[in-house]
N, C-alpha and C. Protein backbone atom coordinates (compact mmCIF):
# COMPACT_ATOMS: atom_id res chain seq x y z
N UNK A 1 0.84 -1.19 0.00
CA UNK A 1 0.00 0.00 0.00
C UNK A 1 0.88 1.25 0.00
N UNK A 2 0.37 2.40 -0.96
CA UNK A 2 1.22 3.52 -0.88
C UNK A 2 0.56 4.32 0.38
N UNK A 3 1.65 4.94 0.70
CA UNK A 3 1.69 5.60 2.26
C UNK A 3 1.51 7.33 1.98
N UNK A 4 2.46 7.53 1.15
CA UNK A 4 2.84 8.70 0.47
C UNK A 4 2.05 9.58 -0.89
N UNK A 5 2.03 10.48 -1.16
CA UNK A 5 1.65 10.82 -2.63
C UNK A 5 2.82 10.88 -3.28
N UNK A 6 3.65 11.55 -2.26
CA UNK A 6 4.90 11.40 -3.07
C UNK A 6 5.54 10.01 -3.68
N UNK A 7 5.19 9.02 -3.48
CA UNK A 7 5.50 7.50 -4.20
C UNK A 7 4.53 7.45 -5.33
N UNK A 8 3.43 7.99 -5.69
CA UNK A 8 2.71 7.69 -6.56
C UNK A 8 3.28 8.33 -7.91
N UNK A 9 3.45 7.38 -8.62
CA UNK A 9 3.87 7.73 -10.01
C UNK A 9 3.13 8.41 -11.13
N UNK A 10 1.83 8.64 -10.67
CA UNK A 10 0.85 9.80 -11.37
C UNK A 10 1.26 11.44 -10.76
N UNK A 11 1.51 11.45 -9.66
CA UNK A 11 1.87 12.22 -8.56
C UNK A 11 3.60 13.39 -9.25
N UNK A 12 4.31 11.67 -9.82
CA UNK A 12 5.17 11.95 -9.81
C UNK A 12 5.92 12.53 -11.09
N UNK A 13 4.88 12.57 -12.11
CA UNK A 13 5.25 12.82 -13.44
C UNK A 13 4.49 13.83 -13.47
N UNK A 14 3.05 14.68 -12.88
CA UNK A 14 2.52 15.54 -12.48
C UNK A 14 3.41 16.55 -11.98
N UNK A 15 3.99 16.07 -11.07
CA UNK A 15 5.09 17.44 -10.87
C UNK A 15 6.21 17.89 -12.03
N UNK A 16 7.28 16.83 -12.61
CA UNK A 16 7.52 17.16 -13.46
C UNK A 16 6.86 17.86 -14.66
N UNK A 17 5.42 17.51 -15.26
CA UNK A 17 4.66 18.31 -16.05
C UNK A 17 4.61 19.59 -15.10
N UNK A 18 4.78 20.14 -13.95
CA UNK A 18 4.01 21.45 -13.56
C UNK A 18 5.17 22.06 -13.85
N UNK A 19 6.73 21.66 -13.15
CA UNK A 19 7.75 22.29 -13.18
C UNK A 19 8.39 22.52 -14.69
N UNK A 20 7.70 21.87 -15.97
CA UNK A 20 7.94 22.36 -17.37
C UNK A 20 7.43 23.22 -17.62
N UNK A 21 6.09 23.11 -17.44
CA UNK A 21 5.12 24.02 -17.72
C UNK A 21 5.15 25.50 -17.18
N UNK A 22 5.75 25.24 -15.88
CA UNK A 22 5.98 26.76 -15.32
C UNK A 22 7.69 27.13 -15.99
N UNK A 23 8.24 26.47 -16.15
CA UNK A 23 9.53 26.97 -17.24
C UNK A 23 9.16 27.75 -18.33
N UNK A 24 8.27 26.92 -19.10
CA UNK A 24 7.39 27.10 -20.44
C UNK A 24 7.07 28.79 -20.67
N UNK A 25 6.22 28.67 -20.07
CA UNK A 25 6.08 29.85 -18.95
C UNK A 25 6.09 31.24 -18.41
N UNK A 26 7.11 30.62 -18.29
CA UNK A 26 7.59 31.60 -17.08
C UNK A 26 7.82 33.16 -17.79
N UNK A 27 8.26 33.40 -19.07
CA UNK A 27 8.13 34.96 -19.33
C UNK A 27 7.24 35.02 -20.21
N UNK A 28 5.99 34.36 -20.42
CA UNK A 28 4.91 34.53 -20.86
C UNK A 28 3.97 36.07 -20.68
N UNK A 29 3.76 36.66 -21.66
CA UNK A 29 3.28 37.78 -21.19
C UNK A 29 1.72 38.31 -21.37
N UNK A 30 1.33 36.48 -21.49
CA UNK A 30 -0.33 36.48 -21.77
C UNK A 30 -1.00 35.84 -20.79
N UNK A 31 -1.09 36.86 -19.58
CA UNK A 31 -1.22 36.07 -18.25
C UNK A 31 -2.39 35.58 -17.91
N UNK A 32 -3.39 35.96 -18.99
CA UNK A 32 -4.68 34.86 -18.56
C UNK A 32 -4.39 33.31 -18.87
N UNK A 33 -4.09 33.27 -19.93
CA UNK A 33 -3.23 31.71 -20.20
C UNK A 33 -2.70 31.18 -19.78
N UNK A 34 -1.58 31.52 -19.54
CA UNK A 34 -0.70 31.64 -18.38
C UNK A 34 -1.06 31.32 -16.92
N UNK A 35 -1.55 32.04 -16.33
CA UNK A 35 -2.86 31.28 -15.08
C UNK A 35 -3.84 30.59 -15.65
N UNK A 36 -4.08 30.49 -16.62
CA UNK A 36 -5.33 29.15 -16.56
C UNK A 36 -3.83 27.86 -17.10
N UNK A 37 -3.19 27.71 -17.41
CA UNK A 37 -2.63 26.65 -17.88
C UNK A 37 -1.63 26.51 -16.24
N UNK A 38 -0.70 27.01 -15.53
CA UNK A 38 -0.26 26.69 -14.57
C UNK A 38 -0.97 26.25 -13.13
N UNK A 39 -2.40 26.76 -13.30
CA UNK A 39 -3.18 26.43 -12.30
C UNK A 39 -4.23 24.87 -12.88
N UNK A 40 -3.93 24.73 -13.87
CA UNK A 40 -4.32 23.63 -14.42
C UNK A 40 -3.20 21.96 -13.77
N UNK A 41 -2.17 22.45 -14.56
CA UNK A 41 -1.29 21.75 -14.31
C UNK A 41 -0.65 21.34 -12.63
N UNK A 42 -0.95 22.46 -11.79
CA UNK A 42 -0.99 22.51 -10.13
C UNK A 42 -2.09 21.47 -9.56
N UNK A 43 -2.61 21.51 -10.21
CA UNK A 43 -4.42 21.07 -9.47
C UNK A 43 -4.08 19.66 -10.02
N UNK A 44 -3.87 19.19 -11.17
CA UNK A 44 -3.45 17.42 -11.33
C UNK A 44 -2.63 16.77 -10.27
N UNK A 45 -1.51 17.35 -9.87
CA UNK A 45 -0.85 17.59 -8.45
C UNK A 45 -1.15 17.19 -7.19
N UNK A 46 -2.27 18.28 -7.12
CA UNK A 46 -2.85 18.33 -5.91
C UNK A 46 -3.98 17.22 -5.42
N UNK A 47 -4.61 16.82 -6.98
CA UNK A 47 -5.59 16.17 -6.95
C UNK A 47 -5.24 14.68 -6.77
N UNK A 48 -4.18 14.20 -7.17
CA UNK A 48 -3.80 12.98 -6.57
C UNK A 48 -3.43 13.07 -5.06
N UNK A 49 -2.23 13.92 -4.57
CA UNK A 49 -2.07 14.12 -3.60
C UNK A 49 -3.36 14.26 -2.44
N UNK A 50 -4.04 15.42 -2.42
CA UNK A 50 -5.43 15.09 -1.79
C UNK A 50 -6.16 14.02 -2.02
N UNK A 51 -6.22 13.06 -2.79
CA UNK A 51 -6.93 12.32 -2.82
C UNK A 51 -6.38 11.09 -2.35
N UNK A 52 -5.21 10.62 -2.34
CA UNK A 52 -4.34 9.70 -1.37
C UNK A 52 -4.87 10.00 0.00
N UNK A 53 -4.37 11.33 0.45
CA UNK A 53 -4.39 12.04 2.06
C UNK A 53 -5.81 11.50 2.29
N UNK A 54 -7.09 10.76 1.58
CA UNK A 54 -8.21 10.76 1.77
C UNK A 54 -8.42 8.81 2.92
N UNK A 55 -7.39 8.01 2.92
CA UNK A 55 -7.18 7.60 3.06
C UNK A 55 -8.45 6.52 3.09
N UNK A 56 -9.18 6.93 1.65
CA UNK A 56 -10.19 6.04 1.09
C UNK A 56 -9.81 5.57 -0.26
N UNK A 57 -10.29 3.94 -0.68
CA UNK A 57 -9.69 3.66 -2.24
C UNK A 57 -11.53 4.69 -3.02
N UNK A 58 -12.35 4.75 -2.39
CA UNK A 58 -13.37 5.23 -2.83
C UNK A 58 -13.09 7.16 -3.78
N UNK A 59 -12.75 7.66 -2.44
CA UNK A 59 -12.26 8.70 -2.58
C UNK A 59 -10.97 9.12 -3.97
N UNK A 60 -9.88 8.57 -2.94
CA UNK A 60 -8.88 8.30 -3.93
C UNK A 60 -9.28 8.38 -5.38
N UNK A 61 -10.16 7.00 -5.49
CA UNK A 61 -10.26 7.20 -7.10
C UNK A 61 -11.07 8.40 -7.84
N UNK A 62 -12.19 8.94 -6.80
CA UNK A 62 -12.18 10.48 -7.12
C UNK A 62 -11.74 11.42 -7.25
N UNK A 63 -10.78 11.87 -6.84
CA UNK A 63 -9.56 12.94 -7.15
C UNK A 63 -8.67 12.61 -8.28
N UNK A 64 -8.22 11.18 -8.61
CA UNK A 64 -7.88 10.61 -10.06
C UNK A 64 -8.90 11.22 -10.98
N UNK A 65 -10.37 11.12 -10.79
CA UNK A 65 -10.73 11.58 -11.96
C UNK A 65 -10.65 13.25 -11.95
N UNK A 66 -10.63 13.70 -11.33
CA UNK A 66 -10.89 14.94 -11.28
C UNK A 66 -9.55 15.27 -11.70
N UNK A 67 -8.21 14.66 -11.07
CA UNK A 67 -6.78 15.04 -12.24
C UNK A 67 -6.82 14.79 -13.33
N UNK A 68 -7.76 13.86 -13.70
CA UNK A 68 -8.16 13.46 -15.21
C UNK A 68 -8.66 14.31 -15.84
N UNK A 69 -9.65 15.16 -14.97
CA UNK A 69 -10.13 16.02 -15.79
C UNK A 69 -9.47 17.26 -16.05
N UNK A 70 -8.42 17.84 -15.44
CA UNK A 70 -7.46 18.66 -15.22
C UNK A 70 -6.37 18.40 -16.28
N UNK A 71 -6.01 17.02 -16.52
CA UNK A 71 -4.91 17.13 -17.74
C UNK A 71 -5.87 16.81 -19.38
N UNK A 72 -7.37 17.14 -19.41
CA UNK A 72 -8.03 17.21 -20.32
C UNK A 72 -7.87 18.60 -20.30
N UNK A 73 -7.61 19.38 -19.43
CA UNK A 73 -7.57 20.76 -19.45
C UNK A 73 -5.86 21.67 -20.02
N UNK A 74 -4.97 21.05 -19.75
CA UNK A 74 -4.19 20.97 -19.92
C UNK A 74 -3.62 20.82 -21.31
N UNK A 75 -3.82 19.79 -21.66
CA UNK A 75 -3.32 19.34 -23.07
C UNK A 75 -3.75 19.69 -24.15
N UNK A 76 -5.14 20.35 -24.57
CA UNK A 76 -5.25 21.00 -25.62
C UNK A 76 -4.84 22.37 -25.84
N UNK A 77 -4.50 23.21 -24.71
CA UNK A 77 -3.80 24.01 -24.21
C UNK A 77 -2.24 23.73 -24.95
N UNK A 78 -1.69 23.03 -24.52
CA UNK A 78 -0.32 22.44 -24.76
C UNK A 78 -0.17 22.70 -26.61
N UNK A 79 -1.37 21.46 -27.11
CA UNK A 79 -1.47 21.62 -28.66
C UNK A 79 -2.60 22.74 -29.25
N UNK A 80 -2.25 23.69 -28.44
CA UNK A 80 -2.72 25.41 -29.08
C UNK A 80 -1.12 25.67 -29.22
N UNK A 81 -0.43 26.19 -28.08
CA UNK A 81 0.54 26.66 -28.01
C UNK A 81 1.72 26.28 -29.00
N UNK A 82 1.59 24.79 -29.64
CA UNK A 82 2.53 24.13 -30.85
C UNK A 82 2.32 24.12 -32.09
N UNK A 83 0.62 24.93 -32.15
CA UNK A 83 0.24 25.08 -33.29
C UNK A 83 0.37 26.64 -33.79
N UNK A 84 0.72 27.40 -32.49
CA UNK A 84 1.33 28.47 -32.74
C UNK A 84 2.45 28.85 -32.86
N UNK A 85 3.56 28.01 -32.57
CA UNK A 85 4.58 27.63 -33.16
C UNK A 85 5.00 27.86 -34.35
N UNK A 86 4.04 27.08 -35.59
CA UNK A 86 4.05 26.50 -36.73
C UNK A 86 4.17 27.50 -37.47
């Protein structure tokens, strides 16, 4: 049984996505985007993490979806930003 959020490997690639994303970022000067995409990417984070701390498998798997629904938020975001790239 995981004890930690920090052991969870959704948890743990979540942070790495936040700490790119706020690189990404970081001298962005379109700050509604900008806060909706870093507070996006925070909340997948959080949402496993709180939802471990729930110390229900019921629960738990509710905050999974709800990070689920957070990196649906996320990623088309991601492929805006590469299509502006182009």
């Amino acid at each position: 049984m995981i004890e930690r959020f920090e052991d969870v490997i959704g948890w743990q690639k979540a942070k790495v996505l936040t700490v790119n994303i706020y690189s990404l970022f970081a001298k962005s000067r379109d700050f509604g985007f900008q806060d909706q995409i870093l507070r996006a990417s925070v909340s997948i984070m959080n949402n496993v993490a709180e939802g471990l701390e729930r110390k229900s498998n019921k629960e738990f798997r509710q905050f999974l979806f709800i990070a689920k629904g957070s990196c649906g938020e996320v990623r088309p975001m991601l492929i805006f930003v590469e299509e502006l790239k182009k």
